[in-house]
ModelCIF file with pLDDT and N, C-alpha, C, O atoms, coordinates in Angstrom:
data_MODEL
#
_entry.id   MODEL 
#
_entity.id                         1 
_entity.type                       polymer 
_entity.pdbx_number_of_molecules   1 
#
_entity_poly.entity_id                      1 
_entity_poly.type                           'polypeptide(L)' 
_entity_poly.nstd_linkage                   no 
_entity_poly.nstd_monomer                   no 
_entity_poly.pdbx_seq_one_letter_code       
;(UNK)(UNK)(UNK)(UNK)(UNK)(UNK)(UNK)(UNK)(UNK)(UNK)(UNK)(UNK)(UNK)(UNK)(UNK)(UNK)
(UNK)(UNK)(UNK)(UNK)(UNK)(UNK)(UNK)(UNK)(UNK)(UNK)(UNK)(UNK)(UNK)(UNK)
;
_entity_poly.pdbx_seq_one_letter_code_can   XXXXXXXXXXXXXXXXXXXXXXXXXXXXXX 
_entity_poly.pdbx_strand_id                 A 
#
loop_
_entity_poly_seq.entity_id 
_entity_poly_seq.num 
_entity_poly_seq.mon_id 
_entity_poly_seq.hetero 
1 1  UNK n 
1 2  UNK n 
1 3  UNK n 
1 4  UNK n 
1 5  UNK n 
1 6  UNK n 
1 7  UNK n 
1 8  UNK n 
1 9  UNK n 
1 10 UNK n 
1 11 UNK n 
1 12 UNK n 
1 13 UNK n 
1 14 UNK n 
1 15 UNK n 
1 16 UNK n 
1 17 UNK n 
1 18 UNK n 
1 19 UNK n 
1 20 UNK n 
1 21 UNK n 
1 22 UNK n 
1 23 UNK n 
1 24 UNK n 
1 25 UNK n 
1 26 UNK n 
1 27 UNK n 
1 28 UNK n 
1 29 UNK n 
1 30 UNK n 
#
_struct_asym.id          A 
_struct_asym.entity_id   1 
#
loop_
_ma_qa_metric.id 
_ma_qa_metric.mode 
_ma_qa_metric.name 
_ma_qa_metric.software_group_id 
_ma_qa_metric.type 
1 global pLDDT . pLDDT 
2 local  pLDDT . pLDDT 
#
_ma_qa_metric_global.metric_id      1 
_ma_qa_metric_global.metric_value   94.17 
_ma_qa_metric_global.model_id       1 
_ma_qa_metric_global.ordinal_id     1 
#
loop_
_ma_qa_metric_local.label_asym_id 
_ma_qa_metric_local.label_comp_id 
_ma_qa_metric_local.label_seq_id 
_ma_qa_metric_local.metric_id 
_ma_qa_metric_local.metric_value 
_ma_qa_metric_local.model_id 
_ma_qa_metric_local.ordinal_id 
A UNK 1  2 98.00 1 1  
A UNK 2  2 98.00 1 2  
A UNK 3  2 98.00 1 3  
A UNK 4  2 98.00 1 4  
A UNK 5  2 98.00 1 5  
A UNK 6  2 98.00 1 6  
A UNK 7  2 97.00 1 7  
A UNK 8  2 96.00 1 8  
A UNK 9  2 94.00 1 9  
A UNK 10 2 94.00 1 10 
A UNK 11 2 92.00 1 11 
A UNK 12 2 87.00 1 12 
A UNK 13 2 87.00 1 13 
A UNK 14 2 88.00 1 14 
A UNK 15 2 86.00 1 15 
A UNK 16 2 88.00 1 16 
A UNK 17 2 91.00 1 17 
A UNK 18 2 93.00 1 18 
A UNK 19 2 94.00 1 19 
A UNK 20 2 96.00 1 20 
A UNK 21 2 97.00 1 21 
A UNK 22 2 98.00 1 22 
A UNK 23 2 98.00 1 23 
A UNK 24 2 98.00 1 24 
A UNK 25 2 96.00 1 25 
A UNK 26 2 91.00 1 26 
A UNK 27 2 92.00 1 27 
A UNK 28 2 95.00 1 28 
A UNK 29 2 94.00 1 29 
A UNK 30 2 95.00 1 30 
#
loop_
_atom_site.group_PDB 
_atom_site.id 
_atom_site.type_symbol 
_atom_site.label_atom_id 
_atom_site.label_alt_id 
_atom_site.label_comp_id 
_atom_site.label_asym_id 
_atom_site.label_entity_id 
_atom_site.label_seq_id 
_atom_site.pdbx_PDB_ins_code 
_atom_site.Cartn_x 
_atom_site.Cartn_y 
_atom_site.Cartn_z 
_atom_site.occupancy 
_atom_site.B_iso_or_equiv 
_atom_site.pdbx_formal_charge 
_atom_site.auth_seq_id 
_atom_site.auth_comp_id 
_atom_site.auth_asym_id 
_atom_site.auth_atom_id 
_atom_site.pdbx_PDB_model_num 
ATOM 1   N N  . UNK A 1 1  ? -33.696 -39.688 17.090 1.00 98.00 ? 1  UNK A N  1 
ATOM 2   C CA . UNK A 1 1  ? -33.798 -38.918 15.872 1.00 98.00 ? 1  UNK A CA 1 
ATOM 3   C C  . UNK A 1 1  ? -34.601 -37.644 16.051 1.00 98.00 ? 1  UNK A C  1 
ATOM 4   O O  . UNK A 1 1  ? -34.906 -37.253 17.177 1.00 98.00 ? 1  UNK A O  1 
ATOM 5   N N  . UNK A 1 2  ? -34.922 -37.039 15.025 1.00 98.00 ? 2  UNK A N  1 
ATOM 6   C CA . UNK A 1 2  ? -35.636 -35.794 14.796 1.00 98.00 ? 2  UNK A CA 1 
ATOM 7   C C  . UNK A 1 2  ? -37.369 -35.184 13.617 1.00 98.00 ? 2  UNK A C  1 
ATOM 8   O O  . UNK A 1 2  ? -37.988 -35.626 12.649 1.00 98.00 ? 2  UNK A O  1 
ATOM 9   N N  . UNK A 1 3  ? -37.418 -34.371 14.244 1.00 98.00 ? 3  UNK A N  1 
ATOM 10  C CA . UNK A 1 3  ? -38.862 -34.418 12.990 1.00 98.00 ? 3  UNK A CA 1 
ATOM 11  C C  . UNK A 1 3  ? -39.368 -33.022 13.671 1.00 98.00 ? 3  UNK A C  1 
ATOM 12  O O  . UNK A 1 3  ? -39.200 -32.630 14.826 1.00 98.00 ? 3  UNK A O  1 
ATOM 13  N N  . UNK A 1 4  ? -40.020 -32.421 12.611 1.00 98.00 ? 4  UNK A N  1 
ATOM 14  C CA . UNK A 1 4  ? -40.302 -31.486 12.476 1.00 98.00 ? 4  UNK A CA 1 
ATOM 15  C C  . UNK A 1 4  ? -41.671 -31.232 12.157 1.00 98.00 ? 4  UNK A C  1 
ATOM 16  O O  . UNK A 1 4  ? -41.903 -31.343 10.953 1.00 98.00 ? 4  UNK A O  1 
ATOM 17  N N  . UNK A 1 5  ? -42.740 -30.897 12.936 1.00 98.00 ? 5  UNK A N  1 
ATOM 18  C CA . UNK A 1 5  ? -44.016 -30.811 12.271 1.00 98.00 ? 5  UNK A CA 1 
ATOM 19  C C  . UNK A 1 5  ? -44.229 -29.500 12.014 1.00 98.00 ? 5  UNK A C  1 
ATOM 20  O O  . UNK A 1 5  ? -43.414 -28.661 12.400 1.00 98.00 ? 5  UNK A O  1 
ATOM 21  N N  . UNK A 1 6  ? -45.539 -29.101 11.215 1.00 98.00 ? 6  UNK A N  1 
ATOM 22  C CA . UNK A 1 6  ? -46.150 -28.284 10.801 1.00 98.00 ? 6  UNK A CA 1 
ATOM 23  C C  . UNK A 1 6  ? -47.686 -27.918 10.971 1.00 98.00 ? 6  UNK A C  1 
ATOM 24  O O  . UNK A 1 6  ? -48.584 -28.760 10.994 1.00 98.00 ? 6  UNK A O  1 
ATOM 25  N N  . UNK A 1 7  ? -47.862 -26.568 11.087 1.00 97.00 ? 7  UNK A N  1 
ATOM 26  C CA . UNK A 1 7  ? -49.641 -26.866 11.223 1.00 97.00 ? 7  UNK A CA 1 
ATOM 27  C C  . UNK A 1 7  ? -49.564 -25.330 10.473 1.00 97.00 ? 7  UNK A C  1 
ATOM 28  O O  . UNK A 1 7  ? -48.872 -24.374 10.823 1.00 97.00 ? 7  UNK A O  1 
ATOM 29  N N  . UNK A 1 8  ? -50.565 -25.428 9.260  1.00 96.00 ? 8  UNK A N  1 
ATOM 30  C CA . UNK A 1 8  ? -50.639 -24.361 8.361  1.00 96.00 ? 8  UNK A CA 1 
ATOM 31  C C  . UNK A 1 8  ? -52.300 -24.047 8.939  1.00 96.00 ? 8  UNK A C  1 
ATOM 32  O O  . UNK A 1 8  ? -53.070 -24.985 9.146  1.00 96.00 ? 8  UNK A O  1 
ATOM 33  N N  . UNK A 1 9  ? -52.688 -22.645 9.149  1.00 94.00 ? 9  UNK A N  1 
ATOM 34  C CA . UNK A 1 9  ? -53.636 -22.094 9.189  1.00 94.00 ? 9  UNK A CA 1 
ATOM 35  C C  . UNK A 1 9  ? -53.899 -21.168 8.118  1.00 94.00 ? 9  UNK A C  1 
ATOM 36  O O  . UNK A 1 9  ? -53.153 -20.377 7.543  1.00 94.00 ? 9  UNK A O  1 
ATOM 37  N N  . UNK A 1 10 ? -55.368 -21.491 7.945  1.00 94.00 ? 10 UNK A N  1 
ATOM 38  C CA . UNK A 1 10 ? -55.981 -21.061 6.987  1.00 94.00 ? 10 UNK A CA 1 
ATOM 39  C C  . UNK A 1 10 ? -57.516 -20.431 6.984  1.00 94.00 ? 10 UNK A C  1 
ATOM 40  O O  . UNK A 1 10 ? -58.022 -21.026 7.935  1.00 94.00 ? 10 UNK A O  1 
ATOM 41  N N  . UNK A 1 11 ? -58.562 -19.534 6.427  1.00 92.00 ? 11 UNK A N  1 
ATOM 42  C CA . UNK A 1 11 ? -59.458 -19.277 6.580  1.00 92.00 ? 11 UNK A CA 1 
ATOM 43  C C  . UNK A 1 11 ? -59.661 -17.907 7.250  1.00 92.00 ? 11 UNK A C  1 
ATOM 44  O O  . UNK A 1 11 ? -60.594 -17.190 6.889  1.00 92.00 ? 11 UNK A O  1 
ATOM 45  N N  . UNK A 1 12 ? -58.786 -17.518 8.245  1.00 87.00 ? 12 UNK A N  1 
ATOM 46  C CA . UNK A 1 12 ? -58.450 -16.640 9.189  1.00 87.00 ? 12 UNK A CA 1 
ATOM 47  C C  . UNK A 1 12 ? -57.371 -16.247 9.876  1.00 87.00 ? 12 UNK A C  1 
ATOM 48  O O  . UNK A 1 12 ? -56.902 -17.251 10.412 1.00 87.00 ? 12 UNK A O  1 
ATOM 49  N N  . UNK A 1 13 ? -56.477 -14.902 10.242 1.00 87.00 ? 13 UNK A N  1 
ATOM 50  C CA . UNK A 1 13 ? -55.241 -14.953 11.182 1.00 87.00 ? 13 UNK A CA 1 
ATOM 51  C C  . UNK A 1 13 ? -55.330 -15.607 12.321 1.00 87.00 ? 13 UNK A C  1 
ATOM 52  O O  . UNK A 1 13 ? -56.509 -15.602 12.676 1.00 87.00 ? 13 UNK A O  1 
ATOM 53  N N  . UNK A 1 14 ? -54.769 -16.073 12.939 1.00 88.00 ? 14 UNK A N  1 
ATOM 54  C CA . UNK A 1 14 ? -54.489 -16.799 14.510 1.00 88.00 ? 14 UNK A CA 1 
ATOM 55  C C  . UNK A 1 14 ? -53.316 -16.146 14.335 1.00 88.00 ? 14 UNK A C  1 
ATOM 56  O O  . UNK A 1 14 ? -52.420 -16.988 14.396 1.00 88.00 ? 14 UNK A O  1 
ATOM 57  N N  . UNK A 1 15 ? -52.690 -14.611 14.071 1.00 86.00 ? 15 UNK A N  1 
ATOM 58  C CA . UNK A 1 15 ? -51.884 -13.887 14.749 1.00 86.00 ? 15 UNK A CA 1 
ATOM 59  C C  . UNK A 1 15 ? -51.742 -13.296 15.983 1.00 86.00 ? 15 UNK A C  1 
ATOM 60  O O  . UNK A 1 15 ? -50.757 -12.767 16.498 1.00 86.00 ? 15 UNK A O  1 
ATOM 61  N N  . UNK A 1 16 ? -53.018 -13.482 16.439 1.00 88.00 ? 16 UNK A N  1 
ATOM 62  C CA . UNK A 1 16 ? -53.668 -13.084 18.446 1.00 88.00 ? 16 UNK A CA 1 
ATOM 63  C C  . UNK A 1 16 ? -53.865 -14.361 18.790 1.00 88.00 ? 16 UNK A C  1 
ATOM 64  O O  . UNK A 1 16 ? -54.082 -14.403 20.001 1.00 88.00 ? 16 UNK A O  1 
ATOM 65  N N  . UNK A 1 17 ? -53.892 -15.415 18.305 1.00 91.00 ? 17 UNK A N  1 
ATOM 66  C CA . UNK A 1 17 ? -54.033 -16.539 19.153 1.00 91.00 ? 17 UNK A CA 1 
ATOM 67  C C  . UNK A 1 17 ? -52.962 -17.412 20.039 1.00 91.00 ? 17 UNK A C  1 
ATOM 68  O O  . UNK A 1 17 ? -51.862 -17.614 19.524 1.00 91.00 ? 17 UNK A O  1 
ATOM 69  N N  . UNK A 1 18 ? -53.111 -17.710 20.775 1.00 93.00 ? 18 UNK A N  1 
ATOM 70  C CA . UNK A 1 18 ? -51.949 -18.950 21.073 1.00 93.00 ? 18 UNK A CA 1 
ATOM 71  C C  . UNK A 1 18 ? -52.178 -20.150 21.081 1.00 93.00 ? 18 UNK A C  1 
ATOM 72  O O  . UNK A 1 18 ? -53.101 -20.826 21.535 1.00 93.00 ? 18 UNK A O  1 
ATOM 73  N N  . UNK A 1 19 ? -50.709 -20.511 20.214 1.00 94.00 ? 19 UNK A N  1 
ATOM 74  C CA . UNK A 1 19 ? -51.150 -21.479 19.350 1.00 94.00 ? 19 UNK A CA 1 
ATOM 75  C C  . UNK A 1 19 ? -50.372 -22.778 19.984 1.00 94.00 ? 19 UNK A C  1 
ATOM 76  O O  . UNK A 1 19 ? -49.198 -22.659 20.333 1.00 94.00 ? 19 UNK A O  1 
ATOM 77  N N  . UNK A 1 20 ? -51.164 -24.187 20.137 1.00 96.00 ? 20 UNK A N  1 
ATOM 78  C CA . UNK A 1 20 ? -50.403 -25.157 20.939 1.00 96.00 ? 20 UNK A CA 1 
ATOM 79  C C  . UNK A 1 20 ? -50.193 -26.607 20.581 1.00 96.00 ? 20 UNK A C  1 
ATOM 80  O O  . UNK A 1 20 ? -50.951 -27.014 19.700 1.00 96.00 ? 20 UNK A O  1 
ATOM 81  N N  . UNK A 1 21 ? -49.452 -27.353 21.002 1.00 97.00 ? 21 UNK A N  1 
ATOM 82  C CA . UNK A 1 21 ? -49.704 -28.665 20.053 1.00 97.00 ? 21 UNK A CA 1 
ATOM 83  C C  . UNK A 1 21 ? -50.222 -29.672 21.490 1.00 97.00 ? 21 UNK A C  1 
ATOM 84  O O  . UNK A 1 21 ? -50.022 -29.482 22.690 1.00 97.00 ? 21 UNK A O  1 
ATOM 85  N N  . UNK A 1 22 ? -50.800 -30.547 20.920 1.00 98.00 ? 22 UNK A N  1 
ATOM 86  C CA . UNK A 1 22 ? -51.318 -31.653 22.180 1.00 98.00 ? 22 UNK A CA 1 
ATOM 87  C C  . UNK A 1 22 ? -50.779 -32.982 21.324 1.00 98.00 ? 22 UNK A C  1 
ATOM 88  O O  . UNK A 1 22 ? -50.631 -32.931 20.103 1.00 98.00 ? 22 UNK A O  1 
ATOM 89  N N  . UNK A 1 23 ? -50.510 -34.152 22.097 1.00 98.00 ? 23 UNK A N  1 
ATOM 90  C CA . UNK A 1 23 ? -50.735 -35.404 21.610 1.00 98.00 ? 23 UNK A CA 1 
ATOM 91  C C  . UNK A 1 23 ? -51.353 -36.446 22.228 1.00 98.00 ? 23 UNK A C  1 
ATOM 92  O O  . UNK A 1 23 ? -51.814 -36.117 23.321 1.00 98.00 ? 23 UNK A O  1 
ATOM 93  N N  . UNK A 1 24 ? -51.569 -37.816 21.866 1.00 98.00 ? 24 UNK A N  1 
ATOM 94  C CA . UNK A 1 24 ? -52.439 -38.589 22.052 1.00 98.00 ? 24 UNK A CA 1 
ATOM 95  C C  . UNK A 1 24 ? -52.306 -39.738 21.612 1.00 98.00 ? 24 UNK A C  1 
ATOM 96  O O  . UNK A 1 24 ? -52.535 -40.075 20.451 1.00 98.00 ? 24 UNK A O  1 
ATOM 97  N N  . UNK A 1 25 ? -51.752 -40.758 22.899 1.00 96.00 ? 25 UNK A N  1 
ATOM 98  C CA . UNK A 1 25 ? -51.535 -42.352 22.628 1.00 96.00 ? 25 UNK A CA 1 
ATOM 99  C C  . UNK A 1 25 ? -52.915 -43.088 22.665 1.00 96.00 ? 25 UNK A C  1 
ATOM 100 O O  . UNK A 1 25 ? -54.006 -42.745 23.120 1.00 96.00 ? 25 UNK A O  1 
ATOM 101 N N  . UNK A 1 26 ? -52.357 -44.563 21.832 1.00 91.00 ? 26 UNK A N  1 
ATOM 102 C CA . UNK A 1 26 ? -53.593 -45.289 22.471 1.00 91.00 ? 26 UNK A CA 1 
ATOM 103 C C  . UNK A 1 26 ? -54.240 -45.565 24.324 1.00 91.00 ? 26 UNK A C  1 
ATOM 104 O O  . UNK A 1 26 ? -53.667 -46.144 25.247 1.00 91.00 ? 26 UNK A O  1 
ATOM 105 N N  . UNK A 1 27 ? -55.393 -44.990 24.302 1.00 92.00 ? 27 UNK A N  1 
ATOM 106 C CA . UNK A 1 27 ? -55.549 -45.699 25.681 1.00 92.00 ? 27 UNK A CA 1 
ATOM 107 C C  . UNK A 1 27 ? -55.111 -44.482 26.354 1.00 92.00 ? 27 UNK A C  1 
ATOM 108 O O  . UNK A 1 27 ? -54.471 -44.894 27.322 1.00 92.00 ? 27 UNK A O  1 
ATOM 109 N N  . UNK A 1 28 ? -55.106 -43.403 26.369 1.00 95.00 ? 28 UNK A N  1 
ATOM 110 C CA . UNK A 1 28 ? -54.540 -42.126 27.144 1.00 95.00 ? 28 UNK A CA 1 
ATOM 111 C C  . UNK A 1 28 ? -55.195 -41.163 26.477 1.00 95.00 ? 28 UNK A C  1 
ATOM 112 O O  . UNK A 1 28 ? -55.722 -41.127 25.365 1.00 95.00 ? 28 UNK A O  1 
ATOM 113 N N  . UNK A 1 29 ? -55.035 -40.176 27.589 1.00 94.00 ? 29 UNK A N  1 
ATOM 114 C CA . UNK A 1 29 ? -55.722 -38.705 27.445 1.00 94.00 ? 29 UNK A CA 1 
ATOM 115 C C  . UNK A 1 29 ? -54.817 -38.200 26.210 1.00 94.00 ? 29 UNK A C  1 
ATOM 116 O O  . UNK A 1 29 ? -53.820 -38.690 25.680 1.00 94.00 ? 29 UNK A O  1 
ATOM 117 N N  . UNK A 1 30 ? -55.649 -36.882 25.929 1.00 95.00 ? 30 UNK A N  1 
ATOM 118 C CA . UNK A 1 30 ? -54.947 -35.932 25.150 1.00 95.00 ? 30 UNK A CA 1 
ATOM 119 C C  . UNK A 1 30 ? -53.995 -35.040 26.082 1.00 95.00 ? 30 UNK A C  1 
ATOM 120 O O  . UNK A 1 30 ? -53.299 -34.154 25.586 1.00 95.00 ? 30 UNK A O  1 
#
């Protein structure tokens, strides 16, 4: 299947930033 996440920033631009996703099982690194 499929899915779609999101990450809304707020407070400040992160238009110069690069921006990344990480994940994280039980029992394992990020």
């Amino acid at each position: 299947g499929s899915l779609r996440l999101s990450c809304a920033a707020s407070g400040r631009t992160f238009s110069s930033y690069t921006m990344g996703w990480f994940r994280q099982s039980p029992g394992k690194e990020r």
